[in-house]
N, C-alpha and C. Protein backbone atom coordinates (compact mmCIF):
# COMPACT_ATOMS: atom_id res chain seq x y z
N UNK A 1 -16.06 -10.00 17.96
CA UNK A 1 -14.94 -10.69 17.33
C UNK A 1 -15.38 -11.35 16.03
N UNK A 2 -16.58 -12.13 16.23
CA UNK A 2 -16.80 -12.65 14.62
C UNK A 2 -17.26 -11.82 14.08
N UNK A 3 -17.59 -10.64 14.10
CA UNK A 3 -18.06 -9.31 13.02
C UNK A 3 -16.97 -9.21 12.32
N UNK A 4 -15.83 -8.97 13.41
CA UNK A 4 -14.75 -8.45 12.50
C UNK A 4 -13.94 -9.32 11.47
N UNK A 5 -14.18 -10.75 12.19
CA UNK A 5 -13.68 -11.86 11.13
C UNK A 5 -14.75 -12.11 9.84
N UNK A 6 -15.81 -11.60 10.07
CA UNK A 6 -17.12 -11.91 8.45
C UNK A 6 -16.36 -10.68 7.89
N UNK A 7 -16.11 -9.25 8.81
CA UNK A 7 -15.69 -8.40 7.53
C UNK A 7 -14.04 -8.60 7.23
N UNK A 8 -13.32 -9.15 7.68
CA UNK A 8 -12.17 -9.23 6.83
C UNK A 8 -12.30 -10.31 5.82
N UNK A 9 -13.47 -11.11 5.58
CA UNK A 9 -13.61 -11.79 5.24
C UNK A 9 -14.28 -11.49 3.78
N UNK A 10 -14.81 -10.57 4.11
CA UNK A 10 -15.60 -9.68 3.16
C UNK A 10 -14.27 -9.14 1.94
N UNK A 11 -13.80 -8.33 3.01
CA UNK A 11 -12.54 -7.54 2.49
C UNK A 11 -12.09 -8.30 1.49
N UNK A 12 -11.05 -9.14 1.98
CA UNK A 12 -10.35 -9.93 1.11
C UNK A 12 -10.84 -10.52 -0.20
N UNK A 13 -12.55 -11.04 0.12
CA UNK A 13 -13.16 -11.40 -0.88
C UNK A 13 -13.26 -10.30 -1.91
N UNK A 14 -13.83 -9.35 -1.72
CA UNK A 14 -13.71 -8.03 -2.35
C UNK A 14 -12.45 -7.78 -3.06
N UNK A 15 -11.51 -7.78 -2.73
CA UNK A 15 -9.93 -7.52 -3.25
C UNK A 15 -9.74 -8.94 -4.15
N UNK A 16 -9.74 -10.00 -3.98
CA UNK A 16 -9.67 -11.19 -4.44
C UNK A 16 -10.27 -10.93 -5.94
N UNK A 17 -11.47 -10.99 -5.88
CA UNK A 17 -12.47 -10.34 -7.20
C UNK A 17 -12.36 -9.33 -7.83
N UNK A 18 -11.80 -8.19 -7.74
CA UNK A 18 -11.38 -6.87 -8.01
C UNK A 18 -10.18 -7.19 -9.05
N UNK A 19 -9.36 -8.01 -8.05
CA UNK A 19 -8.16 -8.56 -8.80
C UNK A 19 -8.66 -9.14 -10.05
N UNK A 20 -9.26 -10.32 -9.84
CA UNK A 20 -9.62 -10.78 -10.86
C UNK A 20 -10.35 -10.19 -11.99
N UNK A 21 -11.34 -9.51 -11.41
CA UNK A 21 -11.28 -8.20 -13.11
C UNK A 21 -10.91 -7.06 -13.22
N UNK A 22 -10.08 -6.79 -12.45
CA UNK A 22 -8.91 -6.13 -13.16
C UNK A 22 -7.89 -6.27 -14.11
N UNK A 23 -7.45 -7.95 -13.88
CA UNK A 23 -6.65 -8.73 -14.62
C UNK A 23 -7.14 -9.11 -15.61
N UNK A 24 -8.32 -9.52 -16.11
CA UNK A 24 -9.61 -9.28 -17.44
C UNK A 24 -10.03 -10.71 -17.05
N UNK A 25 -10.63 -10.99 -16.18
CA UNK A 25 -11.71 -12.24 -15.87
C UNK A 25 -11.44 -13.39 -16.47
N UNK A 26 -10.15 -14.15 -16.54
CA UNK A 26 -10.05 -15.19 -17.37
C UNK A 26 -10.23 -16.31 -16.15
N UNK A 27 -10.69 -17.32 -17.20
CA UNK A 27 -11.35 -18.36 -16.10
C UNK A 27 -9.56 -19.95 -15.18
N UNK A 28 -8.65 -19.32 -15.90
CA UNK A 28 -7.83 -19.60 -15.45
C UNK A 28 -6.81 -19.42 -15.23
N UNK A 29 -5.64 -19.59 -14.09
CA UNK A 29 -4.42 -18.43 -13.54
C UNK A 29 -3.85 -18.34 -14.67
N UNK A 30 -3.05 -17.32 -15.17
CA UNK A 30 -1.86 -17.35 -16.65
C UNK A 30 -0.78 -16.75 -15.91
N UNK A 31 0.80 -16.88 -16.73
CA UNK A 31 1.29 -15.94 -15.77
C UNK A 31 2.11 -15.48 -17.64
N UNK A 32 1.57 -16.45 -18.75
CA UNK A 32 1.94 -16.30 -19.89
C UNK A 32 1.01 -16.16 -20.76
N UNK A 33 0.97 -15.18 -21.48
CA UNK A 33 -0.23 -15.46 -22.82
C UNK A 33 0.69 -15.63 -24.09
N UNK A 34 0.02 -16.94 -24.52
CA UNK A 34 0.20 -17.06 -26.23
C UNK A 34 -0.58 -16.11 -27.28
N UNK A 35 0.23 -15.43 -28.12
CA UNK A 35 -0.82 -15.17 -28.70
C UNK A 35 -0.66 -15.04 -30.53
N UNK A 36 -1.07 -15.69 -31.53
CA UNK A 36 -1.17 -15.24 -33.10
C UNK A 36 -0.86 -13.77 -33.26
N UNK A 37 -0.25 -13.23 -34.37
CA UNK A 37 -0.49 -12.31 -34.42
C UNK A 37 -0.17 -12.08 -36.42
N UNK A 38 -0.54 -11.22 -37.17
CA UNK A 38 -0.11 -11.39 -38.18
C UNK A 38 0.50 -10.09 -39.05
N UNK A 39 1.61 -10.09 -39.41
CA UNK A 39 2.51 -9.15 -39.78
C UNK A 39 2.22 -9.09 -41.38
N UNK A 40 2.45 -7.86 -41.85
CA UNK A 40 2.43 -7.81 -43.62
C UNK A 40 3.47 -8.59 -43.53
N UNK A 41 4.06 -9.42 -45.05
CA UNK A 41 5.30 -10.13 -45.78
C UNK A 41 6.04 -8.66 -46.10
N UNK A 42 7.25 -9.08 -45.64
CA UNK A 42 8.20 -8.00 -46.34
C UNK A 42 8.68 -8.38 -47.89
N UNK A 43 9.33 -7.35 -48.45
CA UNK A 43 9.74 -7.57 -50.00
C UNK A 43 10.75 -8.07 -49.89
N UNK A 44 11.81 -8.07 -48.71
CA UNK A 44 12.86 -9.07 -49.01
C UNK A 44 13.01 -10.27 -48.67
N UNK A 45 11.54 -10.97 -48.29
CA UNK A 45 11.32 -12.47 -48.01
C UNK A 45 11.59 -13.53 -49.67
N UNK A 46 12.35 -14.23 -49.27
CA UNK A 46 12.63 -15.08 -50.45
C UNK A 46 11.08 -16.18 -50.31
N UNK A 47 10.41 -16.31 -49.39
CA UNK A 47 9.48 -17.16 -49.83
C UNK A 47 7.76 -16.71 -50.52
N UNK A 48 8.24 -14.98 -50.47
CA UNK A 48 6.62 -14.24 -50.68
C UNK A 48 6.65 -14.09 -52.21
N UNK A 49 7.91 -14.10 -52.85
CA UNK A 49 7.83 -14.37 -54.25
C UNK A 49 7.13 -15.60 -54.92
N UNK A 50 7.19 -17.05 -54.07
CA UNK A 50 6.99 -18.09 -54.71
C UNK A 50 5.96 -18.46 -54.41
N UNK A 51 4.82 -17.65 -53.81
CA UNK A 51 3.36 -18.01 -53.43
C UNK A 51 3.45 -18.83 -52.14
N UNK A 52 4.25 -18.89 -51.46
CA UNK A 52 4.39 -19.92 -50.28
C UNK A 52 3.03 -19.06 -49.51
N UNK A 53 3.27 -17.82 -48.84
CA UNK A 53 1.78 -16.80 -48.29
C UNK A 53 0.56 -17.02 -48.94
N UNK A 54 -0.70 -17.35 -48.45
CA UNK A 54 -2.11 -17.08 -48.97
C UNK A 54 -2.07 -15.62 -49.93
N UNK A 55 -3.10 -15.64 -50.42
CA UNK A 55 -3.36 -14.47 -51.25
C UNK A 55 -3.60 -12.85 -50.30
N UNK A 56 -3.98 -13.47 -48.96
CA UNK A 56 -3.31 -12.15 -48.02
C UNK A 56 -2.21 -11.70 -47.88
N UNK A 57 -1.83 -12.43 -48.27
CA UNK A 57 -0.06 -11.50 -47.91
C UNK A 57 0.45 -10.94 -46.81
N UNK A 58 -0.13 -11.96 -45.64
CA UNK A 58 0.44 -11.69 -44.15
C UNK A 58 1.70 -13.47 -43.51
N UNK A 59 1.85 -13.05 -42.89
CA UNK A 59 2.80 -14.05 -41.86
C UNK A 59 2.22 -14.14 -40.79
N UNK A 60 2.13 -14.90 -40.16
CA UNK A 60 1.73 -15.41 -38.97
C UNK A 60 2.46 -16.01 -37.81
N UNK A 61 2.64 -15.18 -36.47
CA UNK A 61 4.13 -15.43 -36.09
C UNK A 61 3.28 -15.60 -34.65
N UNK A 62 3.81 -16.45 -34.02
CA UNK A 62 3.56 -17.08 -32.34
C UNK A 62 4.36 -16.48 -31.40
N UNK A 63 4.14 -15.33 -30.63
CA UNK A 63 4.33 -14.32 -29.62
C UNK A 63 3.94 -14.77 -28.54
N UNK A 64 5.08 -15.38 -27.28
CA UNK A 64 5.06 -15.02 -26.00
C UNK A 64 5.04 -13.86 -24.77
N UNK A 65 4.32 -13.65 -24.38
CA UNK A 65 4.27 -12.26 -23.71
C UNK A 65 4.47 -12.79 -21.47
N UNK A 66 4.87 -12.15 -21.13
CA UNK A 66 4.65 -12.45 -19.77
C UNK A 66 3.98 -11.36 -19.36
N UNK A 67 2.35 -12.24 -18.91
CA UNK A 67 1.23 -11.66 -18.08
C UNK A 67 0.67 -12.17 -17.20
N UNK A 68 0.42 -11.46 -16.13
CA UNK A 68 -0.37 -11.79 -15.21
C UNK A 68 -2.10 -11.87 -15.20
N UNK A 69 -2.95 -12.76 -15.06
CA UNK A 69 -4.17 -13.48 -15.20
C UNK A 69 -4.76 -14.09 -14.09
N UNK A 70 -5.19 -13.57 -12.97
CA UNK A 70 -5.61 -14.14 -11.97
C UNK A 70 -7.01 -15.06 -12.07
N UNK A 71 -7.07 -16.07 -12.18
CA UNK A 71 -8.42 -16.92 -13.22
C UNK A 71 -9.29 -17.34 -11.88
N UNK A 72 -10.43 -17.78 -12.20
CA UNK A 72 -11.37 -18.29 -11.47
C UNK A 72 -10.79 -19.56 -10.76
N UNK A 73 -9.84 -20.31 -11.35
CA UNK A 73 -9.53 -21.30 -10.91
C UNK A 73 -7.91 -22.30 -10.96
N UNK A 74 -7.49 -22.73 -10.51
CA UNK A 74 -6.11 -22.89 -10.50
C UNK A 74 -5.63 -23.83 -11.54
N UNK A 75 -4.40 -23.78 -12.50
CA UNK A 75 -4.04 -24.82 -12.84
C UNK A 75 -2.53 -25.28 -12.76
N UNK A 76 -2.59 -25.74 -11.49
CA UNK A 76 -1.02 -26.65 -10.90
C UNK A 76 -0.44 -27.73 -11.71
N UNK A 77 0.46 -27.35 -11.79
CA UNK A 77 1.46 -28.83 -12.19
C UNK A 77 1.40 -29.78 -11.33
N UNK A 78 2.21 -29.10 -10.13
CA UNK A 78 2.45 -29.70 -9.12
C UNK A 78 1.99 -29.24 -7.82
N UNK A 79 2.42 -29.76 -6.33
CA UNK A 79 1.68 -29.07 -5.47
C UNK A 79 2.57 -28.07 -4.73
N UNK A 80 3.21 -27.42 -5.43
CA UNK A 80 3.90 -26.25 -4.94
C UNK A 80 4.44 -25.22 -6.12
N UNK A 81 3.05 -24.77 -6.67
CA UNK A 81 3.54 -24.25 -8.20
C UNK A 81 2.90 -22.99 -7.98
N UNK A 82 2.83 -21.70 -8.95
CA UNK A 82 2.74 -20.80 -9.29
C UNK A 82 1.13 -20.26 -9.33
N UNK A 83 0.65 -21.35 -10.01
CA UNK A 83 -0.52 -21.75 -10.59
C UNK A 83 -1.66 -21.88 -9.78
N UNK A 84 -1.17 -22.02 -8.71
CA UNK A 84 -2.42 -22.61 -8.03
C UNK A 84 -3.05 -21.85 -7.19
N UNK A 85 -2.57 -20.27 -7.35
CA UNK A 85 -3.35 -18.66 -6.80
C UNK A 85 -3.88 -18.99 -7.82
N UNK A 86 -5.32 -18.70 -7.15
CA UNK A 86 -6.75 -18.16 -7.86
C UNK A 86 -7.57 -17.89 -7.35
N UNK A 87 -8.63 -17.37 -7.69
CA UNK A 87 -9.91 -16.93 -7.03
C UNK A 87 -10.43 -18.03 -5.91
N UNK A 88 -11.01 -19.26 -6.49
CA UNK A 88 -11.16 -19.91 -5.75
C UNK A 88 -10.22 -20.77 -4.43
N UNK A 89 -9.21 -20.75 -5.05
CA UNK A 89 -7.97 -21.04 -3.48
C UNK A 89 -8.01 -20.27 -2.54
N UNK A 90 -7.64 -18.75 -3.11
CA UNK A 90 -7.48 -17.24 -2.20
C UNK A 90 -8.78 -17.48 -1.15
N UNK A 91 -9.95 -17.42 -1.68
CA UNK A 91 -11.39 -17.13 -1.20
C UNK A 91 -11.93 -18.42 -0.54
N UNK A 92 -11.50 -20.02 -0.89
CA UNK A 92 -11.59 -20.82 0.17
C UNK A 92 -10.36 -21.33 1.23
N UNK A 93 -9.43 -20.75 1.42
CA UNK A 93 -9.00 -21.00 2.08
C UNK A 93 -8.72 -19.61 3.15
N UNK A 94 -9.55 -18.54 2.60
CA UNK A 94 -9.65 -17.16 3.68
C UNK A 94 -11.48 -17.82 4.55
N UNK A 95 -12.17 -18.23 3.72
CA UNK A 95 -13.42 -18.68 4.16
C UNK A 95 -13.19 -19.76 4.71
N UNK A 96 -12.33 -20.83 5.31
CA UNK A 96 -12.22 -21.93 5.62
C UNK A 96 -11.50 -21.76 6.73
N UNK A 97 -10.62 -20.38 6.68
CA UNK A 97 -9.73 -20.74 8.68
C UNK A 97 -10.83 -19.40 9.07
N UNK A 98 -11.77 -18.47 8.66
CA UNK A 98 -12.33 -17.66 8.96
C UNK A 98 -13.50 -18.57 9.82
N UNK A 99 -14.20 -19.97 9.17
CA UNK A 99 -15.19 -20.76 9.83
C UNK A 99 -13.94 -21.42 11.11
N UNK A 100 -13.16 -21.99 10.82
CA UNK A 100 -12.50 -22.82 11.57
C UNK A 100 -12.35 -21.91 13.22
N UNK A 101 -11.84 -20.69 12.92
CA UNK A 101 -11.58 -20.21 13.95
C UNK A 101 -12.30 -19.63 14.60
N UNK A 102 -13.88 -19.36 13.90
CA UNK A 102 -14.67 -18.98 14.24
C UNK A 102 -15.50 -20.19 15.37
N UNK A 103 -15.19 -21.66 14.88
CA UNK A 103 -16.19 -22.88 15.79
C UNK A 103 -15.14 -22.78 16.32
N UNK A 104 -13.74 -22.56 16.80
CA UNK A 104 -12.91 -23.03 18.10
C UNK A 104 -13.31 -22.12 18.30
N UNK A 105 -13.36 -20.55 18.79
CA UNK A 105 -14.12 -19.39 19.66
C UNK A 105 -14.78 -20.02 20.17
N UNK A 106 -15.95 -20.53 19.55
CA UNK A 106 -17.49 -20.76 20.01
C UNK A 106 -17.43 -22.19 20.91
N UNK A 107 -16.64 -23.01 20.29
CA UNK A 107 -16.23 -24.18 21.48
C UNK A 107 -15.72 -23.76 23.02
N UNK A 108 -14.59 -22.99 22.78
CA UNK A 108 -14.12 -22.08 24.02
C UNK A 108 -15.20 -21.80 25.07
N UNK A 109 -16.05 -20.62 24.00
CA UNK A 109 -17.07 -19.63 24.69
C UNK A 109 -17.87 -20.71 25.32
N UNK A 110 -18.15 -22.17 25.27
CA UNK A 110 -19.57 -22.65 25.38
C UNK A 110 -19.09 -23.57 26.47
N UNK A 111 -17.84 -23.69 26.60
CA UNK A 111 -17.02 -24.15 27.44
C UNK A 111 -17.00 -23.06 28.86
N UNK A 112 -16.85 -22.15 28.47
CA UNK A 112 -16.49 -21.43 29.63
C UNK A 112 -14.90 -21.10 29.46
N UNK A 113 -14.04 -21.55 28.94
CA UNK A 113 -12.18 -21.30 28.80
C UNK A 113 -11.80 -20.25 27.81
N UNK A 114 -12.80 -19.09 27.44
CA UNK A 114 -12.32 -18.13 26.99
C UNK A 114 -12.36 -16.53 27.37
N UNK A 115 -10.91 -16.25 27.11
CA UNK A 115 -10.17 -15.76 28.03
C UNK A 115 -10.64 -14.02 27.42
């Protein structure tokens, strides 16, 4: 019985991590990326005539994207948020009822009351 609970334990850990670089290893959950990005000036901008643009001659525009980012670690608002899947939640709280249920067995067994 505890073989099979170290290897689902395994498992999950395995999948947990997989996830996470699959999703590209960021060290915290996203479910949004910000990101810069910079476009040529078009010719019918009234402000690229008056030098308002650097001497590059790009724009610089702030792009929301919705992505998923499974991070090393959680960042909650609150305590029932989105945020707070991550590597380390997933993997201690599969390693934490995996021990738990593993010392009530062994209490049972040492007892004699298991069935």
């Amino acid at each position: 019985m505890r073989s099979r609970l170290i290897l689902a334990g395994v498992l999950v850990s395995a999948v947990t991590l997989g996830a996470w670089l699959f999703t590209g290893r960021h060290f915290y959950t996203k479910f949004e990326v910000v990101e810069k990005l910079e476009a040529p000036v078009t010719a019918d901008d009234p402000l690229a005539g008056t030098g308002f643009y650097d001497d590059d001659n790009k724009v610089r525009t702030t792009v929301r994207k919705d992505e998923f980012h499974l991070g090393l670690l959680p960042t909650p608002q609150g305590l029932f948020d989105k945020h707070l899947l991550s590597v380390a939640s997933v993997l201690g709280a599969t390693w934490t009822m995996i021990l738990l249920f593993g010392w009530a067995t062994r209490r049972r067994g040492a007892r004699g009351t298991l069935r």
